[in-house]
Protein backbone atom coordinates (compact mmCIF):
# COMPACT_ATOMS: atom_id res chain seq x y z
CA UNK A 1 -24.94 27.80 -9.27
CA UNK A 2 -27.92 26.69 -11.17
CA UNK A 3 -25.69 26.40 -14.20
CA UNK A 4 -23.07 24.01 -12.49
CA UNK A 5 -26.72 22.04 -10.91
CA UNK A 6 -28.07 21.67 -14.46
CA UNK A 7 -24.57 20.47 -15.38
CA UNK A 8 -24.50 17.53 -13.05
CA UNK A 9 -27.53 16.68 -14.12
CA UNK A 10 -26.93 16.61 -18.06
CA UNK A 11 -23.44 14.62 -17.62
CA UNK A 12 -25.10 11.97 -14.85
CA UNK A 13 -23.05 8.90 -14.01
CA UNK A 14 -19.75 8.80 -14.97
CA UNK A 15 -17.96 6.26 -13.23
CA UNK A 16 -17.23 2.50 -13.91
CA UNK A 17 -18.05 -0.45 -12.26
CA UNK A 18 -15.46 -2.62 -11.22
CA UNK A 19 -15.24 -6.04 -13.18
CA UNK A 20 -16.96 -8.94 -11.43
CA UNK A 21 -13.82 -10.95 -11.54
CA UNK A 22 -12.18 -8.23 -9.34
CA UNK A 23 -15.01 -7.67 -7.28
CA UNK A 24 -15.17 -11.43 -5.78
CA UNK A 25 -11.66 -11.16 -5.67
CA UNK A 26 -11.11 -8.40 -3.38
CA UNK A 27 -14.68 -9.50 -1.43
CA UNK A 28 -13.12 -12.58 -0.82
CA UNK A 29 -9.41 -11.81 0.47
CA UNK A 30 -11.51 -8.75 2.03
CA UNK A 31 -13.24 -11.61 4.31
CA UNK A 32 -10.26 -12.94 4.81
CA UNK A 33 -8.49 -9.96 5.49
CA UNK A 34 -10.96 -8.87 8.09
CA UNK A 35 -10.97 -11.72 9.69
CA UNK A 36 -6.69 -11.49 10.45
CA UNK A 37 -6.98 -8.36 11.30
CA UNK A 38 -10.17 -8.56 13.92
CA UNK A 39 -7.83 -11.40 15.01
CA UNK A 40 -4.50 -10.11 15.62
CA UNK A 41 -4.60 -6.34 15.47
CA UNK A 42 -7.88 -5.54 17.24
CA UNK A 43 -10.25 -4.40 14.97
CA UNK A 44 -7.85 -2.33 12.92
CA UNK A 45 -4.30 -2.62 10.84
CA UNK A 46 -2.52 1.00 10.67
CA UNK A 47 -0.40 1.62 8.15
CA UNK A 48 2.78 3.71 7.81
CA UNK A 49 2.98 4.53 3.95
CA UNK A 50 6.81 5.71 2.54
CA UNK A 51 7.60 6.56 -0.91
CA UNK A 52 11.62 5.80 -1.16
CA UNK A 53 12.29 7.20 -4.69
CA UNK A 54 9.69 5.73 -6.81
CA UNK A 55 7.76 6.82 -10.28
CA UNK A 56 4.31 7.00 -8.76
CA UNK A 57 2.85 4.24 -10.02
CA UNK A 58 2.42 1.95 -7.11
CA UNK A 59 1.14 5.12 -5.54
CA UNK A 60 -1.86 5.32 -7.83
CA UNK A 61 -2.62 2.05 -7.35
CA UNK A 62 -1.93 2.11 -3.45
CA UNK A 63 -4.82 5.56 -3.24
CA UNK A 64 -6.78 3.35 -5.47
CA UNK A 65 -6.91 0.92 -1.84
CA UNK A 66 -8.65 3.80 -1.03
CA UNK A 67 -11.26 4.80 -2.88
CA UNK A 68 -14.98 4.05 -2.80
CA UNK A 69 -14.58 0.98 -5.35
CA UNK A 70 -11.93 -0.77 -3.27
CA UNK A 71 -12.45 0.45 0.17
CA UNK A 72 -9.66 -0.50 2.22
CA UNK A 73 -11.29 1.03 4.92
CA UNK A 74 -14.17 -1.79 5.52
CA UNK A 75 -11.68 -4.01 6.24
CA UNK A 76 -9.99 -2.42 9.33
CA UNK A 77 -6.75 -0.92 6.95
CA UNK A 78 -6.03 2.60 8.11
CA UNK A 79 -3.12 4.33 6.75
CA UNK A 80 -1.16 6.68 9.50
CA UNK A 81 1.36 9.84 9.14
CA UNK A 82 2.85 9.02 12.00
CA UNK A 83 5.46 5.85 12.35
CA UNK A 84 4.61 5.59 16.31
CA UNK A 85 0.82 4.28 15.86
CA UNK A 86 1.90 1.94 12.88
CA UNK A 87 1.76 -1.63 13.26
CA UNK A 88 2.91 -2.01 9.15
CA UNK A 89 5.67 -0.21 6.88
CA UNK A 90 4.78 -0.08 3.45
CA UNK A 91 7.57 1.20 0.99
CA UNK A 92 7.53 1.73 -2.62
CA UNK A 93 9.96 2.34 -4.92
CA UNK A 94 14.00 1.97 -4.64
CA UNK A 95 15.57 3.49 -2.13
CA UNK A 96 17.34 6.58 -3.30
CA UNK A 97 20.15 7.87 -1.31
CA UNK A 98 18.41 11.10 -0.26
CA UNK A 99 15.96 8.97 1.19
CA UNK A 100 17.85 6.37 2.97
CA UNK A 101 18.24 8.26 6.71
CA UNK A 102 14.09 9.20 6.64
CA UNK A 103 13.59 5.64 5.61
CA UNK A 104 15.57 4.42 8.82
CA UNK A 105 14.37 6.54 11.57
CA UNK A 106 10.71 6.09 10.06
CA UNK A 107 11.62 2.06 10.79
CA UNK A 108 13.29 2.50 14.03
CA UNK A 109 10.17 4.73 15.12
CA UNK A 110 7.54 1.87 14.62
CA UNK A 111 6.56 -0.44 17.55
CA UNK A 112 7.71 -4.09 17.86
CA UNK A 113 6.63 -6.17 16.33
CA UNK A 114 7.92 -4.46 13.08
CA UNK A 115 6.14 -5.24 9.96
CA UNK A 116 7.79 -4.30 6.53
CA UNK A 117 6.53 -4.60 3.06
CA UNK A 118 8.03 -3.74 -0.03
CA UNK A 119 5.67 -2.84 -2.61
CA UNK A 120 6.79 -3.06 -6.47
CA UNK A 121 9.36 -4.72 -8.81
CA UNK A 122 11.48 -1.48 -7.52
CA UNK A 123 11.07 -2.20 -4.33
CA UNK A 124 12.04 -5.37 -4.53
CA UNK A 125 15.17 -5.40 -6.73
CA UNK A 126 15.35 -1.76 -7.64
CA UNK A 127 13.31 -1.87 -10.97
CA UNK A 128 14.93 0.02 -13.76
CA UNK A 129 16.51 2.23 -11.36
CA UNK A 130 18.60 -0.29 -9.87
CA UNK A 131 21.91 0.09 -7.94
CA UNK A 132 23.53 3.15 -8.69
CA UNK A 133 25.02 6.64 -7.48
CA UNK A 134 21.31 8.28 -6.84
CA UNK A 135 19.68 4.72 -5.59
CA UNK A 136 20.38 2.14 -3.01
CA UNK A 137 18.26 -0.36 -5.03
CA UNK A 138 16.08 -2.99 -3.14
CA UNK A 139 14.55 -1.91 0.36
CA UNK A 140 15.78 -4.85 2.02
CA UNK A 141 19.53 -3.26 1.57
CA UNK A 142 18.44 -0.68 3.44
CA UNK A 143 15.80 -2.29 6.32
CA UNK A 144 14.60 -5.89 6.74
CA UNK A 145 11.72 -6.53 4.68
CA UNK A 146 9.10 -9.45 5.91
CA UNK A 147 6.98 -9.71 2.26
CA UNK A 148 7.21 -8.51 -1.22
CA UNK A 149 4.15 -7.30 -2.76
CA UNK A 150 4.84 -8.36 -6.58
CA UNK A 151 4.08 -5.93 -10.04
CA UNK A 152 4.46 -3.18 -11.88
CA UNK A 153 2.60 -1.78 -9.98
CA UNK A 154 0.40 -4.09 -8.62
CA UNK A 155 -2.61 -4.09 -8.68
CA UNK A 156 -5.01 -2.60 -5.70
CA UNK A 157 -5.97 -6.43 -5.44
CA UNK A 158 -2.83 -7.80 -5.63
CA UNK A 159 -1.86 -5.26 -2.57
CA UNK A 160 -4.91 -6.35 -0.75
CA UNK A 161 -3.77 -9.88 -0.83
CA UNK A 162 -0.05 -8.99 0.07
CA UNK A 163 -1.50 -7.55 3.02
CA UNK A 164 -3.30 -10.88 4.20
CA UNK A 165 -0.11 -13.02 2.98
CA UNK A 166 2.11 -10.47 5.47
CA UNK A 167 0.04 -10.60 8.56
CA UNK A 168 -1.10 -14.49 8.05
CA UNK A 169 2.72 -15.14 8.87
CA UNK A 170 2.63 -12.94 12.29
């Protein structure tokens, strides 16, 4: 134990600052952000997160939402397993036919009023993957989608301010 202890303390530090031009970025869509979602969701967006078929990418990015740097969290964005307490739908990736049916019923299980957002170039016009015998393509062939979130992937930023763009409109 004393080993590992002395460890930690040789190595120190090893994690990076975020770039200032991100940081007032995502502090000021943050306000923003916070601000909708005090207003219309009270105190707190849930999420409902589906992966249709994608490469993983826009996952990364989407647990990068998460983490300490980014924080989703301080601005009243909670991500749910469970469709029936989700107020949003966020998909990634193209639809792939083994997906299609979960992708439905996880849609039909959310409350009115449904929010859906498509996250990705994939999930927007099916990427590389496009139409074919495995894949569906775009996830508004499948469900209606209210807002693309544009990129490949995009960035946790970029996914912040989708967010805001989404429920301004509602």
């Amino acid at each position: 134990m004393l080993k590992i202890f002395r460890q930690i303390l040789r190595t120190g530090v090893v994690t990076e600052e975020l770039p200032l031009v991100d940081e007032s970025k995502v502090t000021l869509t943050g306000a923003r952000l916070n601000e909708e979602v005090m207003k219309r969701f009270a105190n707190s967006l849930t999420i409902r997160f589906v992966d249709a078929g994608s490469c993983n990418a826009c996952e990364l990015e989407l647990n990068a939402v998460n983490n300490p740097i980014y924080d989703a969290e301080r601005f009243g964005i909670h991500f749910t397993a469970s469709p029936r307490f989700a107020d949003m739908l966020l998909v990634t990736g193209p639809v792939s036919r083994n997906m299609e049916v979960a992708l439905k019923r996880t849609y039909d299980a959310i409350p009115h009023p449904k929010l859906v957002v498509a996250m990705g170039v994939c999930g927007f016009n099916g990427g590389v993957f496009g139409e074919s015998y495995a894949s569906l393509g775009s996830v508004g062939n499948v469900i209606p989608v209210n807002a693309y979130i544009h990129g490949c992937p995009p960035s946790p930023a970029d996914i912040l301010n989708g967010i805001l763009r989404v429920i301004g409109r509602k």
